[in-house]
Protein backbone atom coordinates (compact mmCIF):
# COMPACT_ATOMS: atom_id res chain seq x y z
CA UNK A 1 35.62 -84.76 -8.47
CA UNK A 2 39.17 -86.40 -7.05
CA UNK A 3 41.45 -85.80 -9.22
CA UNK A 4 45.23 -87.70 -8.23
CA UNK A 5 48.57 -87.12 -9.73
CA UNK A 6 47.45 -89.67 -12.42
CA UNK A 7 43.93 -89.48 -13.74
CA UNK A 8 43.03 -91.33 -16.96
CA UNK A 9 40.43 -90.12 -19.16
CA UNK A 10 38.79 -92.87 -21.07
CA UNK A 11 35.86 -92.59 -23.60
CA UNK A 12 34.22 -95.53 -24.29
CA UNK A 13 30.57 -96.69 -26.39
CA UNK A 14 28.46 -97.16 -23.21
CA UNK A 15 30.44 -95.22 -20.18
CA UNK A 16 27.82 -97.00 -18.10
CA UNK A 17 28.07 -100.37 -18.91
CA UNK A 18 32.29 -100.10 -18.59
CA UNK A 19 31.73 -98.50 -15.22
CA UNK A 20 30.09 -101.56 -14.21
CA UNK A 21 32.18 -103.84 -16.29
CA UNK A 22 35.41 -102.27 -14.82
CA UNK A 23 33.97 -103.04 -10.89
CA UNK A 24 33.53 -106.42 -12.13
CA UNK A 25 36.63 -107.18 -13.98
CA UNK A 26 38.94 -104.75 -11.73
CA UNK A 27 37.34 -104.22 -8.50
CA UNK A 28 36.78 -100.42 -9.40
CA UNK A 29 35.08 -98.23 -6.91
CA UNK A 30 32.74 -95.68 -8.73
CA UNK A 31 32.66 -91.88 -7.07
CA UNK A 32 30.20 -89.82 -9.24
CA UNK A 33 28.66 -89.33 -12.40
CA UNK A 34 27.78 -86.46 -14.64
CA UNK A 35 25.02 -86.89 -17.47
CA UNK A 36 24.21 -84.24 -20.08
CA UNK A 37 20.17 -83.78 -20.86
CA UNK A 38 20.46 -86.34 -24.10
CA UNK A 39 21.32 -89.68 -21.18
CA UNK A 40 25.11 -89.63 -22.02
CA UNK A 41 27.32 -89.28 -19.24
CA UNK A 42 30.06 -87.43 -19.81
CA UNK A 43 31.84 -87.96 -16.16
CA UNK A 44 32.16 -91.10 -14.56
CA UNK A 45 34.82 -91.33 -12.02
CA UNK A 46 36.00 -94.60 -10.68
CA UNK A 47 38.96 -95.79 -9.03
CA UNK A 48 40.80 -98.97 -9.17
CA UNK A 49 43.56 -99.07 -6.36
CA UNK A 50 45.48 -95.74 -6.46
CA UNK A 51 44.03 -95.59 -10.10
CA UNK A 52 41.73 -92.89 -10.75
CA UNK A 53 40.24 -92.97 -14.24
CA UNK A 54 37.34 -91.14 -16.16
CA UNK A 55 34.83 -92.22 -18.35
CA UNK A 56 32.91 -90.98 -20.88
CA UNK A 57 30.41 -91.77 -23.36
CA UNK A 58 31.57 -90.86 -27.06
CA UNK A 59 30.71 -87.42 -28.15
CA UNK A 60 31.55 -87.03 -32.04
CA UNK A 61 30.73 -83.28 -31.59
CA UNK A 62 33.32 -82.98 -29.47
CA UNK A 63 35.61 -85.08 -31.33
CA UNK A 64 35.31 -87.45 -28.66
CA UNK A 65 35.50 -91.08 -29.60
CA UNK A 66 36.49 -94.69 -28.07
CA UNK A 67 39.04 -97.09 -30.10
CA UNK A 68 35.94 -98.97 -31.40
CA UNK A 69 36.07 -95.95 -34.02
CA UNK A 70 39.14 -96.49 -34.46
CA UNK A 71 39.48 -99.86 -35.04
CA UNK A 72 41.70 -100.50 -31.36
CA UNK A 73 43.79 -98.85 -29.17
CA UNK A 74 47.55 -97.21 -29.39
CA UNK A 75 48.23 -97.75 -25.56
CA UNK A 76 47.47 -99.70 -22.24
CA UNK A 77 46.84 -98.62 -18.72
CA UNK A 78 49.19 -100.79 -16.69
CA UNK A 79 47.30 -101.81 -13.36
CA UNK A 80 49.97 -102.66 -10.49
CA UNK A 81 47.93 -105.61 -8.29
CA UNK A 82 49.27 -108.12 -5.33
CA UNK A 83 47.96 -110.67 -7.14
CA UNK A 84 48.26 -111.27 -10.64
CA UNK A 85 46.79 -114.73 -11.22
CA UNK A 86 43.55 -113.36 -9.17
CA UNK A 87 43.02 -110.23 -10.75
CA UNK A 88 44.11 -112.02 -14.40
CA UNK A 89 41.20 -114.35 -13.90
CA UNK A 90 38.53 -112.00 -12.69
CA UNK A 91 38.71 -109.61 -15.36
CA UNK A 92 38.93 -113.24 -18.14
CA UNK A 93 36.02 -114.34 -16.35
CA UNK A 94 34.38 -110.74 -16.97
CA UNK A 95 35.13 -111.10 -20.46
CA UNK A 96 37.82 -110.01 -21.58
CA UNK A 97 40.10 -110.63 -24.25
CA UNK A 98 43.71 -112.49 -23.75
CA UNK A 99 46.42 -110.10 -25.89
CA UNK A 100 49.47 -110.95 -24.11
CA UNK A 101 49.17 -114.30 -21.42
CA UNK A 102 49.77 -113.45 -18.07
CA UNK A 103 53.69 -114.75 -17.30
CA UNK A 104 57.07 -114.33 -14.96
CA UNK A 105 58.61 -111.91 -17.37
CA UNK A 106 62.44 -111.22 -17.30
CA UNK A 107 62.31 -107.64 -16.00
CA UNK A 108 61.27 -109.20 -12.66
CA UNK A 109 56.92 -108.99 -12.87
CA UNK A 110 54.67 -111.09 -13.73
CA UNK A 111 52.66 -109.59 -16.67
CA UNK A 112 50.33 -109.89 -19.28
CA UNK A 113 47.79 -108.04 -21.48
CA UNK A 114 43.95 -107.63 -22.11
CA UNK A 115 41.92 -106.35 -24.46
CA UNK A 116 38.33 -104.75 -22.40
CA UNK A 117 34.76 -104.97 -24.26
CA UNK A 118 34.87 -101.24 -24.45
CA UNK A 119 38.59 -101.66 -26.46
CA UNK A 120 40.93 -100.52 -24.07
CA UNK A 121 44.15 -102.40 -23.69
CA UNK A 122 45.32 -103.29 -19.65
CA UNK A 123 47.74 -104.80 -18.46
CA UNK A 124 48.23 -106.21 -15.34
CA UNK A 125 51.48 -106.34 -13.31
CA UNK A 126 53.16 -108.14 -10.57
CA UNK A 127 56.24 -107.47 -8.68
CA UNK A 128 58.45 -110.45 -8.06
CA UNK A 129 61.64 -109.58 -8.17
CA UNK A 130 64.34 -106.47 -8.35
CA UNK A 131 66.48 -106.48 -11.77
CA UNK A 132 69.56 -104.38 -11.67
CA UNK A 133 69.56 -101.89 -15.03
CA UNK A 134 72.61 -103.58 -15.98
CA UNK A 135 70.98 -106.77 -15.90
CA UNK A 136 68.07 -105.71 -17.59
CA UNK A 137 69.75 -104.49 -20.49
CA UNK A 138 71.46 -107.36 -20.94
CA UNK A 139 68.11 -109.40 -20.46
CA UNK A 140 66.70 -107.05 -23.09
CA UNK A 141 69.35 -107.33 -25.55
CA UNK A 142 68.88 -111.50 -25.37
CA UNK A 143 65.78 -111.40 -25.51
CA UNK A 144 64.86 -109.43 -28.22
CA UNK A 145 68.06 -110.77 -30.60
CA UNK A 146 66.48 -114.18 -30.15
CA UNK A 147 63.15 -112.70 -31.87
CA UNK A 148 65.24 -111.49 -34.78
């Protein structure tokens, strides 16, 4: 096992399938796998970029379920890519589900959200352009008073 400063720990139904969904969609690199005597795995390391996540099956003895239990997801794992429109499409063309559309956002990336078979949210992220904090703040402030 690698761990990096950042590992994510993800438990999904069918650890297996996402592992090969997520080298699809993302380009992830698996490194090992662990599986426990019943055919679950309860370790699969991958990497995406600098990214290093794990995956498990769900184990409801251990309290261990994916968001499909829970009806979604509170959170997203960002992924930082060169190429947003390429990496947008792949993982649309693997199947997953539009949340937010990919766009030039006003904080200076060009962003957007999906929603994975296995009910994790990503989003993916491209850097275009430096905003001050001042600037950003203000951009913030507009934006958000125009949703009001």
């Amino acid at each position: 096992m690698t761990f990096t400063s950042h590992t994510f720990h993800l438990t999904v139904r069918g650890a297996d399938e996402a592992s090969r969904w997520y080298h699809t969609a993302f380009e992830a690199k698996e490194l090992s796998r662990l599986v426990v005597p019943d055919g679950r795995l309860i370790h699969v390391e991958v990497r995406i970029g600098t990214v290093s996540l794990l995956l498990a099956d769900e184990f409801p003895e251990l309290k261990s379920f994916g968001p499909q239990h829970f009806g979604g997801t509170y959170g997203a794992v960002y992924l930082d890519v060169d190429d947003a429109d390429a990496a947008w499409q792949r993982a649309v063309d693997a199947g997953a589900t539009v949340i937010r559309p990919l766009a030039d956002a006003f904080w200076g990336e060009r962003e957007g959200q999906l929603l994975d078979p296995f009910g994790h949210r990503w989003g993916l992220t491209q850097h275009l352009r430096d905003v001050s904090h001042a600037d950003l703040q203000e951009l913030t402030t507009e934006a958000f008073s125009e949703r009001g």
